[in-house]
Protein backbone atom coordinates (compact mmCIF):
# COMPACT_ATOMS: atom_id res chain seq x y z
CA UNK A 1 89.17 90.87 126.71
CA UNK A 2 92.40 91.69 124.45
CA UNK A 3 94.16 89.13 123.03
CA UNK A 4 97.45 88.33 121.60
CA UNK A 5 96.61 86.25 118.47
CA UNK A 6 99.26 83.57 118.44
CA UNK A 7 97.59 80.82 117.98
CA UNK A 8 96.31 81.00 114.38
CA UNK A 9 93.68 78.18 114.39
CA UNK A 10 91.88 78.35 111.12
CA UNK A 11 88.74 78.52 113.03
CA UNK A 12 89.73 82.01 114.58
CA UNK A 13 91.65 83.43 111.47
CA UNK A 14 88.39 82.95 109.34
CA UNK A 15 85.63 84.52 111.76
CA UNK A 16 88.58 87.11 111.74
CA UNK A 17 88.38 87.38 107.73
CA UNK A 18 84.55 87.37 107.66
CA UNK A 19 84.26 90.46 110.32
CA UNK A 20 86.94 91.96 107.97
CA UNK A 21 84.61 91.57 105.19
CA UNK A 22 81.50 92.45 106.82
CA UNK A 23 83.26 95.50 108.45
CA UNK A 24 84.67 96.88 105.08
CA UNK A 25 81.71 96.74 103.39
CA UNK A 26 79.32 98.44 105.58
CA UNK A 27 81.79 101.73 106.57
CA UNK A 28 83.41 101.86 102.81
CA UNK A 29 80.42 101.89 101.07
CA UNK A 30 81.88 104.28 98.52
CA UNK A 31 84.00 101.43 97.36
CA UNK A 32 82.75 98.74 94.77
CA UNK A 33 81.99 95.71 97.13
CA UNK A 34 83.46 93.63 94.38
CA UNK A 35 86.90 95.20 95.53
CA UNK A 36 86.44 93.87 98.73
CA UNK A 37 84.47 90.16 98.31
CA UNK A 38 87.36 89.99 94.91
CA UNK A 39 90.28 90.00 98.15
CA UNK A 40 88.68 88.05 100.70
CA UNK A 41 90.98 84.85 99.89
CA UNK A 42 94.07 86.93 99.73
CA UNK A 43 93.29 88.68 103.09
CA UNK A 44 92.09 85.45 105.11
CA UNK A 45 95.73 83.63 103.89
CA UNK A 46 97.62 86.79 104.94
CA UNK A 47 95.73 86.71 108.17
CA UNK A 48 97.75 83.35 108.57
CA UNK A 49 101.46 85.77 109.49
CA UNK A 50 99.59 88.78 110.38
CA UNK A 51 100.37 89.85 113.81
CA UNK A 52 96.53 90.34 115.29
CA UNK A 53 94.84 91.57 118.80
CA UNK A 54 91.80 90.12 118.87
CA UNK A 55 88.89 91.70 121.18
CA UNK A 56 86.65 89.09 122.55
CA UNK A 57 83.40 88.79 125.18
CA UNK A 58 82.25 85.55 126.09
CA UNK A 59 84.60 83.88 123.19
CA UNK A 60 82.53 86.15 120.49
CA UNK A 61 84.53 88.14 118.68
CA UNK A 62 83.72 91.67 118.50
CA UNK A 63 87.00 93.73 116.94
CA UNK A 64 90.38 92.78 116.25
CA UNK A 65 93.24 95.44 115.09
CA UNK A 66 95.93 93.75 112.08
CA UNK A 67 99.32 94.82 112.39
CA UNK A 68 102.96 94.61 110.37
CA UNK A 69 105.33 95.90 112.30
CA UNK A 70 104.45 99.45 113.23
CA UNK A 71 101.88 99.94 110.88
CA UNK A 72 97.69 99.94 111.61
CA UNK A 73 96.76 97.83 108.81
CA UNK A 74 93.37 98.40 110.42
CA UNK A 75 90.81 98.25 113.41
CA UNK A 76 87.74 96.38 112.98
CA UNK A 77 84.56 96.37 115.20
CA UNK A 78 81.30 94.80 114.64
CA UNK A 79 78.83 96.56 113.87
CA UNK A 80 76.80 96.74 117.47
CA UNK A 81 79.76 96.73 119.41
CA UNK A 82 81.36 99.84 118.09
CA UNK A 83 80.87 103.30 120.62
CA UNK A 84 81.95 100.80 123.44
CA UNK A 85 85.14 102.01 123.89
CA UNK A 86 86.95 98.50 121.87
CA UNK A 87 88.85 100.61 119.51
CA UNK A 88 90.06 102.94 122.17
CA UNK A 89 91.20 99.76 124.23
CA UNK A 90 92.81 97.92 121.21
CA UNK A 91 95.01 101.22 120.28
CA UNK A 92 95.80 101.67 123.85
CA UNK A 93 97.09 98.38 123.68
CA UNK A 94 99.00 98.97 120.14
CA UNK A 95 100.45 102.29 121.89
CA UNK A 96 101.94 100.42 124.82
CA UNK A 97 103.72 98.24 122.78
CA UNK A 98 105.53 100.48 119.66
CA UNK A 99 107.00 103.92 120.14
CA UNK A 100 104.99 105.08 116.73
CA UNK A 101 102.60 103.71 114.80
CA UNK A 102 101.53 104.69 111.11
CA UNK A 103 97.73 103.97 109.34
CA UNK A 104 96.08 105.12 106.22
CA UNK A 105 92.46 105.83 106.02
CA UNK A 106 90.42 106.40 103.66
CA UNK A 107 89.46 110.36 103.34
CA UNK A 108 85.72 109.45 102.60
CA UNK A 109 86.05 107.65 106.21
CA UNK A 110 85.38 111.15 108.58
CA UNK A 111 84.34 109.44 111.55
CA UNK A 112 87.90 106.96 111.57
CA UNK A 113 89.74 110.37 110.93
CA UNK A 114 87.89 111.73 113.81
CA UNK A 115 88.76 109.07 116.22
CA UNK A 116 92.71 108.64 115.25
CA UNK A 117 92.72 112.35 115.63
CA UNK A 118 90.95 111.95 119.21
CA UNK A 119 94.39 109.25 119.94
CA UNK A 120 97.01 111.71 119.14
CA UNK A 121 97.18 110.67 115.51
CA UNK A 122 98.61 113.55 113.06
CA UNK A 123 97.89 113.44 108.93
CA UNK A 124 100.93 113.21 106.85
CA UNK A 125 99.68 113.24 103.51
CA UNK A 126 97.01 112.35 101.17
CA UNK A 127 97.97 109.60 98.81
CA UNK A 128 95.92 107.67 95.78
CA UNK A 129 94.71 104.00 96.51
CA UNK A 130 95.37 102.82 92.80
CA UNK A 131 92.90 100.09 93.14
CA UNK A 132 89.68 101.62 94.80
CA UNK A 133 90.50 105.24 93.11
CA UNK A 134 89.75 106.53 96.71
CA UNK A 135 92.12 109.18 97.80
CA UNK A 136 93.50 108.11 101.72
CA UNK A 137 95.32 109.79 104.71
CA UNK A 138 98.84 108.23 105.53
CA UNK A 139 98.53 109.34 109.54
CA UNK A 140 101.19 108.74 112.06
CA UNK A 141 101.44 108.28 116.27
CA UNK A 142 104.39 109.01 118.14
CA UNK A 143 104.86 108.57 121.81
CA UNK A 144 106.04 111.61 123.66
């Protein structure tokens, strides 16, 4: 079941943080897990005015998608629940809702390439991510 995050109880925002976490250091294991544990506060307070769509089964949280505005700032899906079509449902969402949406991945991250490319999404350019030192893909969606 999607959801509309409105609500921010704490409770919610941090299970949302800690799949963050989890999530970004199992698929981005190419970047220093300090980088990720080091932003965990910073992340979990912006969480607070993030605009969120939270994917839930039997009030577990499997995935959630963080927005601002019209940009992806990502999708996350636990670990066994990912290849279940969540993603696909949370962007489906995102798509009936904004006219275009932007995202930046990771280039080391071929199988979230993949799948944006599988939604319509089209590269832009490949930009620097001064703090990890990992080169990314600025990709954009625009409804036709």
């Amino acid at each position: 079941m999607l959801i509309n995050l409105v609500d921010k109880d704490p409770d919610v925002i941090k299970a949302v943080a800690d799949l963050w976490l989890t999530v970004n250091l199992e698929v981005h294991d190419f970047v220093d897990p300090a980088y990720w544990t080091s932003h965990y506060d910073d992340v979990l307070s912006a969480f607070h005015e993030a605009n969120m769509v939270l994917y839930q089964e039997d009030n577990r949280l499997l995935g959630f998608v963080g927005m601002t505005g019209d940009y992806i700032a990502g999708i996350f899906i636990e670990k066994e629940s990912r290849h279940r079509g969540i993603g696909s449902q949370l962007l489906t969402y995102l798509k009936s809702q904004h006219k275009s949406l932007t995202l930046s991945v990771y280039s080391r991250n071929s199988q979230a390439i993949q799948f944006y490319k599988r939604h319509g999404f089209q590269f832009i350019e490949e930009c620097l991510d001064e703090e990890t030192q990992e080169r990314e893909w600025l990709m954009t969606w625009t409804t036709t």
